[in-house]
Protein backbone atom coordinates (compact mmCIF):
# COMPACT_ATOMS: atom_id res chain seq x y z
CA UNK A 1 -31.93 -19.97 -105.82
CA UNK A 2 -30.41 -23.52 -107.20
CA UNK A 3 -29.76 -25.10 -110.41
CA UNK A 4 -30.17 -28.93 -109.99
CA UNK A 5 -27.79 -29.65 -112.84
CA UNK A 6 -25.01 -28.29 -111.43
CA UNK A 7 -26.19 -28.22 -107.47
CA UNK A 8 -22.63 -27.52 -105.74
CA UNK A 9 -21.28 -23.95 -105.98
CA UNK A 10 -17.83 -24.86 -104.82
CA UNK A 11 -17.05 -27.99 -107.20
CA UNK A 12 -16.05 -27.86 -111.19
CA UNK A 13 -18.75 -29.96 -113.39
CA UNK A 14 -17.64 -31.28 -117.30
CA UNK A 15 -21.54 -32.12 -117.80
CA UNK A 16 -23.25 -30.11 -120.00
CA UNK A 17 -27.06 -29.49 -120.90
CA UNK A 18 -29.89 -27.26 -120.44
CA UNK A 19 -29.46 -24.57 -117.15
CA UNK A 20 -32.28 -24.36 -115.47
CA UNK A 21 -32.29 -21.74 -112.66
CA UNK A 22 -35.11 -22.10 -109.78
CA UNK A 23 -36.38 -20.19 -107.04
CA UNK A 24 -38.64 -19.47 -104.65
CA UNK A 25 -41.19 -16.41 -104.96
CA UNK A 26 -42.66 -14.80 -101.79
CA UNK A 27 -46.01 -13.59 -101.74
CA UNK A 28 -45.71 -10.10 -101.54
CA UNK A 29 -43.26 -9.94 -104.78
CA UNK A 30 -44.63 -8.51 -108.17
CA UNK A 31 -41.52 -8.53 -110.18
CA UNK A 32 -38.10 -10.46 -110.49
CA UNK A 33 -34.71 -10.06 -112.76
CA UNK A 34 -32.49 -12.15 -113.76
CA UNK A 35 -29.27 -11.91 -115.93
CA UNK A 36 -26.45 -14.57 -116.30
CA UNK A 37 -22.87 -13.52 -116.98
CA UNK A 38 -19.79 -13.93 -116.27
CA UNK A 39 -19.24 -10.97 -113.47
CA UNK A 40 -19.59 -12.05 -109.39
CA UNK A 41 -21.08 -8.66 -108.53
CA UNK A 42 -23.67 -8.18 -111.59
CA UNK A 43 -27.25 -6.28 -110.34
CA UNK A 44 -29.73 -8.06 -112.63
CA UNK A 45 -32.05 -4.99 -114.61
CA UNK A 46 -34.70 -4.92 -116.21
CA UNK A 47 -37.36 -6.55 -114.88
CA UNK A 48 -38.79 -9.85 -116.32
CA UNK A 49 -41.84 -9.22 -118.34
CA UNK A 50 -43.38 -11.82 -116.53
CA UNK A 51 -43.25 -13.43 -112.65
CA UNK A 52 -41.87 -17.26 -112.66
CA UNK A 53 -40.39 -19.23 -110.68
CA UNK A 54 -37.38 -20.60 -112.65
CA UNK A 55 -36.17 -20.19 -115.97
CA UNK A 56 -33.85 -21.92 -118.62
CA UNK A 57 -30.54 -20.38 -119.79
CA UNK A 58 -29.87 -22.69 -122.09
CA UNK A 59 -26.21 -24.70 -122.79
CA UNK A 60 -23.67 -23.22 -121.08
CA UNK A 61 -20.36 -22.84 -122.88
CA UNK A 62 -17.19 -23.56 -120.37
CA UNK A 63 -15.81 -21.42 -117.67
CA UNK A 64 -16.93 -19.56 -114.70
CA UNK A 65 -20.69 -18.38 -114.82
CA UNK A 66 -22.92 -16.51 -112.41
CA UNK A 67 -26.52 -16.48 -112.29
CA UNK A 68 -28.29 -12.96 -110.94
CA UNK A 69 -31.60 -12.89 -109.10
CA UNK A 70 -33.25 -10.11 -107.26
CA UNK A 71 -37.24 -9.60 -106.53
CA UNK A 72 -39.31 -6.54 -106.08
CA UNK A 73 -42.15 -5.74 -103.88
CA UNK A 74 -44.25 -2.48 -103.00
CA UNK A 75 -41.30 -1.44 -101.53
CA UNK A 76 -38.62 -1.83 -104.42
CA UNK A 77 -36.09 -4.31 -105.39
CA UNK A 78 -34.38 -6.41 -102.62
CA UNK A 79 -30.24 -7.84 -102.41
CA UNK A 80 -29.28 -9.58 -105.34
CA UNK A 81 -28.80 -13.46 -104.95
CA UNK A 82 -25.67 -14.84 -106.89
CA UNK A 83 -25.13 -18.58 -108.08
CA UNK A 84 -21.90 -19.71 -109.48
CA UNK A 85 -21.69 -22.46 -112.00
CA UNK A 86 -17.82 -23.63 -113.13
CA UNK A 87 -17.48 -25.49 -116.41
CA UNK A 88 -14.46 -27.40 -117.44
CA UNK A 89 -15.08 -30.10 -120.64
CA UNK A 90 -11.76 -29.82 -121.85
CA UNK A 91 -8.97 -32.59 -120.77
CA UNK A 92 -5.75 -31.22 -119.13
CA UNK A 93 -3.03 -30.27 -121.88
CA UNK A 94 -0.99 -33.26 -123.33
CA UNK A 95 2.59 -34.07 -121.92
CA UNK A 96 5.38 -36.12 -122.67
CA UNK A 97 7.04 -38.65 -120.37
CA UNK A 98 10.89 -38.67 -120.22
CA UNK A 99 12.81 -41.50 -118.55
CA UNK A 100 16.25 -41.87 -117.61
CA UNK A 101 17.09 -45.12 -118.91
CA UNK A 102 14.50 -46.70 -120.69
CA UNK A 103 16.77 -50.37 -120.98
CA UNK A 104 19.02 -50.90 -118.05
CA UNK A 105 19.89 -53.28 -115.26
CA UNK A 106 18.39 -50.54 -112.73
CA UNK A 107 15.34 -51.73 -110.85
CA UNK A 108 14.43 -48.10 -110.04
CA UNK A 109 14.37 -45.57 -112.85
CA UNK A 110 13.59 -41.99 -113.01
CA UNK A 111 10.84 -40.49 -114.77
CA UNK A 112 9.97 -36.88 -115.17
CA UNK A 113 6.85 -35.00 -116.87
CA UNK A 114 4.73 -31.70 -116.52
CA UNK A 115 0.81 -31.74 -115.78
CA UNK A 116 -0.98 -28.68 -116.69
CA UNK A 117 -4.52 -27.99 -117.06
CA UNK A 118 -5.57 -24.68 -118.04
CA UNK A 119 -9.03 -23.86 -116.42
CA UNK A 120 -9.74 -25.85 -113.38
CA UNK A 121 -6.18 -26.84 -112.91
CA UNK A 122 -4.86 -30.30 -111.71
CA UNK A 123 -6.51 -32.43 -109.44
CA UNK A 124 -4.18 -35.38 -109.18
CA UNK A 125 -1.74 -37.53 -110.85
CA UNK A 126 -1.93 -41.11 -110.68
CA UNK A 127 1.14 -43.36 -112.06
CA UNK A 128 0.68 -46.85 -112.96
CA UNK A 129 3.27 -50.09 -114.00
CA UNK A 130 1.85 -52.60 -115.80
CA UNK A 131 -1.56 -51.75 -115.03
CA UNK A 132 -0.96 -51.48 -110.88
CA UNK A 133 -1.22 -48.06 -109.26
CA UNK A 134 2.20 -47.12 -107.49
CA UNK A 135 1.29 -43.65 -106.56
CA UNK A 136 -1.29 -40.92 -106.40
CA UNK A 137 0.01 -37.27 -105.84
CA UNK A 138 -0.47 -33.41 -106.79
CA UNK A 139 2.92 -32.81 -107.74
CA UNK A 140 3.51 -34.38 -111.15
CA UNK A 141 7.73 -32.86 -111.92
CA UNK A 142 9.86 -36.08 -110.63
CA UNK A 143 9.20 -39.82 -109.52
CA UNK A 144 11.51 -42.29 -108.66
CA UNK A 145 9.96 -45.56 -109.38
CA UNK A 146 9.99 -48.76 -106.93
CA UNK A 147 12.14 -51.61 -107.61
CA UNK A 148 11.12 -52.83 -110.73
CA UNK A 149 11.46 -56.97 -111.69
CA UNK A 150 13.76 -58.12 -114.86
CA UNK A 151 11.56 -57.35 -118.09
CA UNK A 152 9.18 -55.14 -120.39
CA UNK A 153 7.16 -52.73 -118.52
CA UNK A 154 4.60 -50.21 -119.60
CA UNK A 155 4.25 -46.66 -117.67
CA UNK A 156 1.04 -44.60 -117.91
CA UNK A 157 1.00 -41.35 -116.40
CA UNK A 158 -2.90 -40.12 -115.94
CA UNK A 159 -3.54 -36.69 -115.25
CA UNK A 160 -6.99 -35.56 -113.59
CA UNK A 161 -8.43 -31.91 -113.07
CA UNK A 162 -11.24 -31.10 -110.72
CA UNK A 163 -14.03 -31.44 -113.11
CA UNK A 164 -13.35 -35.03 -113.70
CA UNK A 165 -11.35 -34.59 -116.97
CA UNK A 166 -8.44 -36.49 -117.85
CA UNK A 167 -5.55 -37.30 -119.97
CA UNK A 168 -2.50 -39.75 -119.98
CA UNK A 169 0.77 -41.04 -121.67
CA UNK A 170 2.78 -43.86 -121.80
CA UNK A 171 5.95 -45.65 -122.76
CA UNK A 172 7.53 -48.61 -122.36
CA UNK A 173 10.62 -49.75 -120.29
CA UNK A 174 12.97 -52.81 -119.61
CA UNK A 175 14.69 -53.78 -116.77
CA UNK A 176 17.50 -56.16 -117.61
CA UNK A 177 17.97 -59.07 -114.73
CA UNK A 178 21.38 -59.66 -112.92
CA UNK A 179 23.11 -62.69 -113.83
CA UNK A 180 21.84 -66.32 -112.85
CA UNK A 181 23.54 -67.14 -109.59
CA UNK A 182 25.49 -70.51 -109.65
CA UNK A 183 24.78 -73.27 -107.78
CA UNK A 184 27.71 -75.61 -106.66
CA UNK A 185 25.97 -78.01 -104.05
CA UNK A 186 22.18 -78.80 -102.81
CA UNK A 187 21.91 -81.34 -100.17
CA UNK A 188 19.38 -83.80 -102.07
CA UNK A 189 17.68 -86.08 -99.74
CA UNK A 190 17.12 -85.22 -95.82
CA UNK A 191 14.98 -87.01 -93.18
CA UNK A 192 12.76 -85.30 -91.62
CA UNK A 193 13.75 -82.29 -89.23
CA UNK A 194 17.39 -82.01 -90.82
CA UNK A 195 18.70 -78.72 -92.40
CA UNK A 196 18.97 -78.47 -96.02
CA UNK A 197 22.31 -76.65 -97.33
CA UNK A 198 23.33 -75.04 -100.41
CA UNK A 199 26.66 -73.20 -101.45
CA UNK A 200 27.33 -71.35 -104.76
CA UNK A 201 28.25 -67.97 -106.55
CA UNK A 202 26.95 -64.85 -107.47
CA UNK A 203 27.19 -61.20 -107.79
CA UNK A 204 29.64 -60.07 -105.04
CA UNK A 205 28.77 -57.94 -101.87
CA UNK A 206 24.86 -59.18 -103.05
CA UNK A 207 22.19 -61.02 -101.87
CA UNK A 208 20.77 -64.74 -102.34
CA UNK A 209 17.00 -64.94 -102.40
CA UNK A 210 15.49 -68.69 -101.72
CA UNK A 211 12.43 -70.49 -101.29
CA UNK A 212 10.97 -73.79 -101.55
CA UNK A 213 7.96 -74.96 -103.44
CA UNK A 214 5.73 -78.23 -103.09
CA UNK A 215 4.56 -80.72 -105.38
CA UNK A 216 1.26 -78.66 -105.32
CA UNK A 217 3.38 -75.25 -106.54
CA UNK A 218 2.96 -73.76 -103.09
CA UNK A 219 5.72 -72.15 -101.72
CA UNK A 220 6.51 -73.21 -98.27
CA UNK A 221 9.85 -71.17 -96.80
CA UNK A 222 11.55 -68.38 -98.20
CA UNK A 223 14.50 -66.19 -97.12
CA UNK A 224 17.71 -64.82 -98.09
CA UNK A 225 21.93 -65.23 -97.44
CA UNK A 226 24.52 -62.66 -97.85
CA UNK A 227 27.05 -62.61 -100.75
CA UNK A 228 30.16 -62.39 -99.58
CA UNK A 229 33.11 -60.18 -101.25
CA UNK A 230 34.46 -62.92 -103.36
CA UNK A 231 31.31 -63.90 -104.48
CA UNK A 232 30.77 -67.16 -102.79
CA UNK A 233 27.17 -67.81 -100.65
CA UNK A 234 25.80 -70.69 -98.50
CA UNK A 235 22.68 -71.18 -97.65
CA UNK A 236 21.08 -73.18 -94.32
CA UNK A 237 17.79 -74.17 -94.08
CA UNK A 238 16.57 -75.26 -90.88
CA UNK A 239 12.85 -75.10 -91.16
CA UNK A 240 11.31 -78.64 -90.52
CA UNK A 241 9.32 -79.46 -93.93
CA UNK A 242 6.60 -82.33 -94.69
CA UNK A 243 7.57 -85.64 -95.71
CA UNK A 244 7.68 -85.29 -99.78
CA UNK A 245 9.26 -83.88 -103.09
CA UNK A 246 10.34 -80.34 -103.05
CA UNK A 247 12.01 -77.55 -105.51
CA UNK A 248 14.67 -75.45 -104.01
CA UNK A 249 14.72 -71.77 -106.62
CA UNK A 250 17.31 -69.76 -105.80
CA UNK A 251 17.69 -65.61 -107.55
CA UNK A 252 20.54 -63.07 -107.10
CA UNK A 253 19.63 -59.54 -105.71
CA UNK A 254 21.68 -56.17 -105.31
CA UNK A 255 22.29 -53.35 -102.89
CA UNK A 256 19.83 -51.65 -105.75
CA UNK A 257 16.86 -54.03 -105.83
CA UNK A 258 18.41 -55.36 -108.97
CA UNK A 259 17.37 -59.26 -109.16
CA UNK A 260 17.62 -62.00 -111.48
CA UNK A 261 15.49 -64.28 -112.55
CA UNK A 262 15.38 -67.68 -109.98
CA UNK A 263 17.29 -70.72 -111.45
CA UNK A 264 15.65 -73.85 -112.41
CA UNK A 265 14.60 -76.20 -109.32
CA UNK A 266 16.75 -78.00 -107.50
CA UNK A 267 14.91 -81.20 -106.19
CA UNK A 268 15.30 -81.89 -102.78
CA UNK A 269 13.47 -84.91 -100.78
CA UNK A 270 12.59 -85.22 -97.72
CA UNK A 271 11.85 -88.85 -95.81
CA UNK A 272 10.47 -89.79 -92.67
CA UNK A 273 13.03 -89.35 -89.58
CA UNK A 274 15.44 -91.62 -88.58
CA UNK A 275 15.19 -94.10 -85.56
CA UNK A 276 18.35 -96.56 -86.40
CA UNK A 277 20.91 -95.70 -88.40
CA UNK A 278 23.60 -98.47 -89.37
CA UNK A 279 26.64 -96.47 -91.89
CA UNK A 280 24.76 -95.22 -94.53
CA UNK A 281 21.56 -97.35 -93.90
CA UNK A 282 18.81 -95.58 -91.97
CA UNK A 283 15.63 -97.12 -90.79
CA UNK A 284 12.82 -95.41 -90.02
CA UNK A 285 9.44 -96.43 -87.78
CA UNK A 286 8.12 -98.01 -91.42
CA UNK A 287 11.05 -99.94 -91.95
CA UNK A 288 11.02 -100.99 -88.65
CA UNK A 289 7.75 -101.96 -88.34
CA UNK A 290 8.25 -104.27 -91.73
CA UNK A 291 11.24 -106.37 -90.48
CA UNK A 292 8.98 -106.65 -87.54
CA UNK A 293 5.91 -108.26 -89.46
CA UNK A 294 8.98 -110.50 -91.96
CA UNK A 295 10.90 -111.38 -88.48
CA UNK A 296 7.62 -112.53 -86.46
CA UNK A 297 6.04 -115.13 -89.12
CA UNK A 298 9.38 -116.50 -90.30
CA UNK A 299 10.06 -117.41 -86.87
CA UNK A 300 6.71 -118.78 -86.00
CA UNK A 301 6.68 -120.80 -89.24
CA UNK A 302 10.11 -122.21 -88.56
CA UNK A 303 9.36 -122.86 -85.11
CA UNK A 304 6.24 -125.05 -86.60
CA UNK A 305 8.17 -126.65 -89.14
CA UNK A 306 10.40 -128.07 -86.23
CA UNK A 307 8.13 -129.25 -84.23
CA UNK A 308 5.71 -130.92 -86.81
CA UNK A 309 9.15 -132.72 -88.06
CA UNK A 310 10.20 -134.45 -84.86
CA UNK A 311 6.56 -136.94 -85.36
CA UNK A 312 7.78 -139.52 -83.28
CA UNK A 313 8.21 -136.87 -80.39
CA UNK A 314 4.52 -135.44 -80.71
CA UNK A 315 2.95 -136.22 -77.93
CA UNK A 316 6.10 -135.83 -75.24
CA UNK A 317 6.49 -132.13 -76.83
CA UNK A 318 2.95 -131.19 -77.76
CA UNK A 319 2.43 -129.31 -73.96
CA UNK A 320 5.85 -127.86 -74.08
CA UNK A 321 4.97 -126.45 -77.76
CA UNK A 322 1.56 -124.69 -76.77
CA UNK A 323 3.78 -123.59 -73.59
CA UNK A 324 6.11 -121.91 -75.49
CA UNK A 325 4.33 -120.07 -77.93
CA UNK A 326 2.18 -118.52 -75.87
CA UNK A 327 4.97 -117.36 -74.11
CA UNK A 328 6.23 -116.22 -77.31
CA UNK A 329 3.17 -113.98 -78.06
CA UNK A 330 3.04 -112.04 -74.74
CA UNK A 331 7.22 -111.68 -75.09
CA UNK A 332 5.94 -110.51 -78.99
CA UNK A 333 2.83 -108.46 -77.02
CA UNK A 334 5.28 -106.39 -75.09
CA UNK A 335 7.34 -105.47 -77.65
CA UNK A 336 4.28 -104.52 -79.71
CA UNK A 337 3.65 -102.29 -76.84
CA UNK A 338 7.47 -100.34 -76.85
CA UNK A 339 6.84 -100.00 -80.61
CA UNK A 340 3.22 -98.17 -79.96
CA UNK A 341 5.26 -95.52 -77.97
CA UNK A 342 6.01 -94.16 -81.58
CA UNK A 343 2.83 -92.96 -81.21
CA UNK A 344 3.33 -90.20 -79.34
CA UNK A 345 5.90 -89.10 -82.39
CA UNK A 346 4.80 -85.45 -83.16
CA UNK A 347 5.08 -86.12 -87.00
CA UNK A 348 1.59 -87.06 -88.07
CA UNK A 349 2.26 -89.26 -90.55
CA UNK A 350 4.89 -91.39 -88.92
CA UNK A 351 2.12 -92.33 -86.05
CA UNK A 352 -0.49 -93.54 -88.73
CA UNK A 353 1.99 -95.32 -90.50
CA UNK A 354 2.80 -96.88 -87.39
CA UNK A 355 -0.72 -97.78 -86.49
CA UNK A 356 -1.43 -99.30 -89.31
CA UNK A 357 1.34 -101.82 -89.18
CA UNK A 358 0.62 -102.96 -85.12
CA UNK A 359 -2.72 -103.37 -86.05
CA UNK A 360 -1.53 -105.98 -88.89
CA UNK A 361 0.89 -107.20 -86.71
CA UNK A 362 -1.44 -108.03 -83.99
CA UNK A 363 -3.77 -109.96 -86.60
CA UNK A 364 -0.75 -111.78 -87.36
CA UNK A 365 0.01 -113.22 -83.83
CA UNK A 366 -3.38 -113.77 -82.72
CA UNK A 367 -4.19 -116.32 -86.10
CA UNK A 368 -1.06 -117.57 -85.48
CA UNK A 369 -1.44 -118.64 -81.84
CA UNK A 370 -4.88 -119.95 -82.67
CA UNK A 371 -3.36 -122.24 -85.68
CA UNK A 372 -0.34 -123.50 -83.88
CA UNK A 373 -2.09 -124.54 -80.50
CA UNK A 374 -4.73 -126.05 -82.61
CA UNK A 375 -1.69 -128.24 -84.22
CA UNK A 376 -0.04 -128.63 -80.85
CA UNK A 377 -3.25 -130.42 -79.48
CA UNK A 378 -3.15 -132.91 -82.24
CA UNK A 379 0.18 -133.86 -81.44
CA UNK A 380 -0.37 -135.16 -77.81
């Protein structure tokens, strides 16, 4: 015995159509009865007036029905088979949603409702925040709701039963931010590997939530100080950033979850490290490198200038010039070689930087070695 439109005994269906009730028929059977009510223990009587093998009952209204089938042989009427088909097309009853505050600074209210449904009773009760599922239970009396960020929120409460039905209700809530903490001090340009440090007020016994964003709107650190008693925070940031512009946000937080909302970006700008430092002057591997390049052909020119001045000494200094300047290019060769030890820097950017500027600077000496020898020979 089955009926394919509603196949599982055990399970509530809200579908409705024609019932159509099969079975089998063994050979030896000459009559069958069937009767559909509403009773478990029904014997189906009379007899069909003819033997089939299924037969329609029609639409069922809902609730609990039970198909009866028993067959007959030469011998009499066999057990009676019993199918059970549960109906439910009605939605669980409608509820209210109460709330304890439904405008306040606290990041976790209450909310409390009742889910009935009055045939195949509640399945589950899903609540939802702005479209996001928190939770998904069977008990439906009391939630607490998770922290909750500063603004207009909408609640929906959906209620399912076990054939599938459903029903919900909503309202709408706002959770009013904390205060803007107060910023007294950002440390606005670092080199490279240095801590960044920030000091300011907010709500006391609190917390102070950070984090840095990029100039691509990535964030890139985040992490939180303590508020001390009187109100006052400070803030150390010792994770080593990229070269580049940066926004520092900071937002206040409670013992609650309360927050507020972050404060407007603090720009803070990081250079490449350090590698001579003269008061407030710092020079970096760039800078360096630069002087290097200005240094090298203001001295070769000069030392050119001289020598091309003093004609009447031409020939008597023309070996000692050539002399000299290639001593000067290995003396500049092995400096070039110290400075290449910046290469092993760990920071990326500093060692192509770097490279770029020996490579230059090599080009530099060799063309002029070539072009001062060259004018060297025409002075002997």
């Amino acid at each position: 015995e089955r009926v394919p439109l509603y196949p599982d005994q055990t399970k509530w269906y809200s579908t409705v159509g024609e019932t159509i009730v099969l079975w089998n028929v063994p050979e030896d059977v000459t009559q069958v009865a069937v009767v559909l009510n509403n009773n478990p223990n029904t014997i189906p009587a009379p007899a069909e007036k003819e033997l089939f093998t299924c037969k329609n009952l029609g639409v069922l209204k809902e609730g609990i029905w039970y198909v009866h089938v028993r067959f007959r042989n030469n011998r009499g009427w066999g057990e009676t088979t019993h199918y059970k088909v549960s109906l439910d097309t009605t939605t669980p009853l409608p509820f209210e949603i109460k709330i304890d505050n439904s405008v306040s600074d606290n990041p976790t209210p209450e909310i409390r409702f009742t889910a009935q449904d009055a045939l195949s009773g509640v399945e589950s009760v899903k609540t939802l925040v702005d479209g996001k599922d928190i939770t998904a239970s069977t008990t439906s009396a009391f939630l607490k709701l998770l922290p909750q960020s500063p603004g207009k929120h909408r609640l929906v409460v959906r209620v399912l039963d076990f054939a599938g039905n459903s029903i919900e209700s909503d309202l709408e809530f706002e959770i009013l931010p904390l205060p803007l903490p107060v910023v007294d001090f950002v440390t606005a340009s670092i080199a490279q590997g240095q801590d960044i440090f920030a000091s300011g007020r907010a709500v006391a016994n609190g917390y102070i939530d950070a984090k840095i964003i990029n100039n691509k709107n990535q964030e890139v650190f985040s992490g939180e100080a303590n508020v001390d008693g009187s109100g006052t925070w400070k803030f150390t940031i010792s994770q080593k950033l990229a070269v580049g512009q940066y926004q520092l946000l900071f937002s206040s937080r409670d013992g609650r979850g309360a927050v507020s909302y972050p404060t407007k970006g603090s720009a803070v700008k990081v250079k490449p490290e350090s590698v001579i430092s003269f008061g407030f002057i710092e020079l970096g591997w760039f800078e360096i490198a630069l002087m290097m390049v200005l240094l090298i052909g203001a001295g070769l020119g000069l030392g050119g200038w001289y020598y091309l001045a003093k004609k009447e000494t031409r020939g008597a200094y023309g070996v000692i010039l050539a002399r000299d300047i290639d001593k000067l290019a290995v003396l500049l060769q092995g400096q070039l070689s110290e400075l290449e030890t910046a290469l092993f820097s760990p920071n990326e950017s500093v060692r192509l930087r770097v490279t770029i500027f020996l490579d230059k600077m090599k080009e530099t000496i060799a063309k002029m070695k070539k072009y001062l020898s060259q004018e060297a020979e025409k002075m002997k």
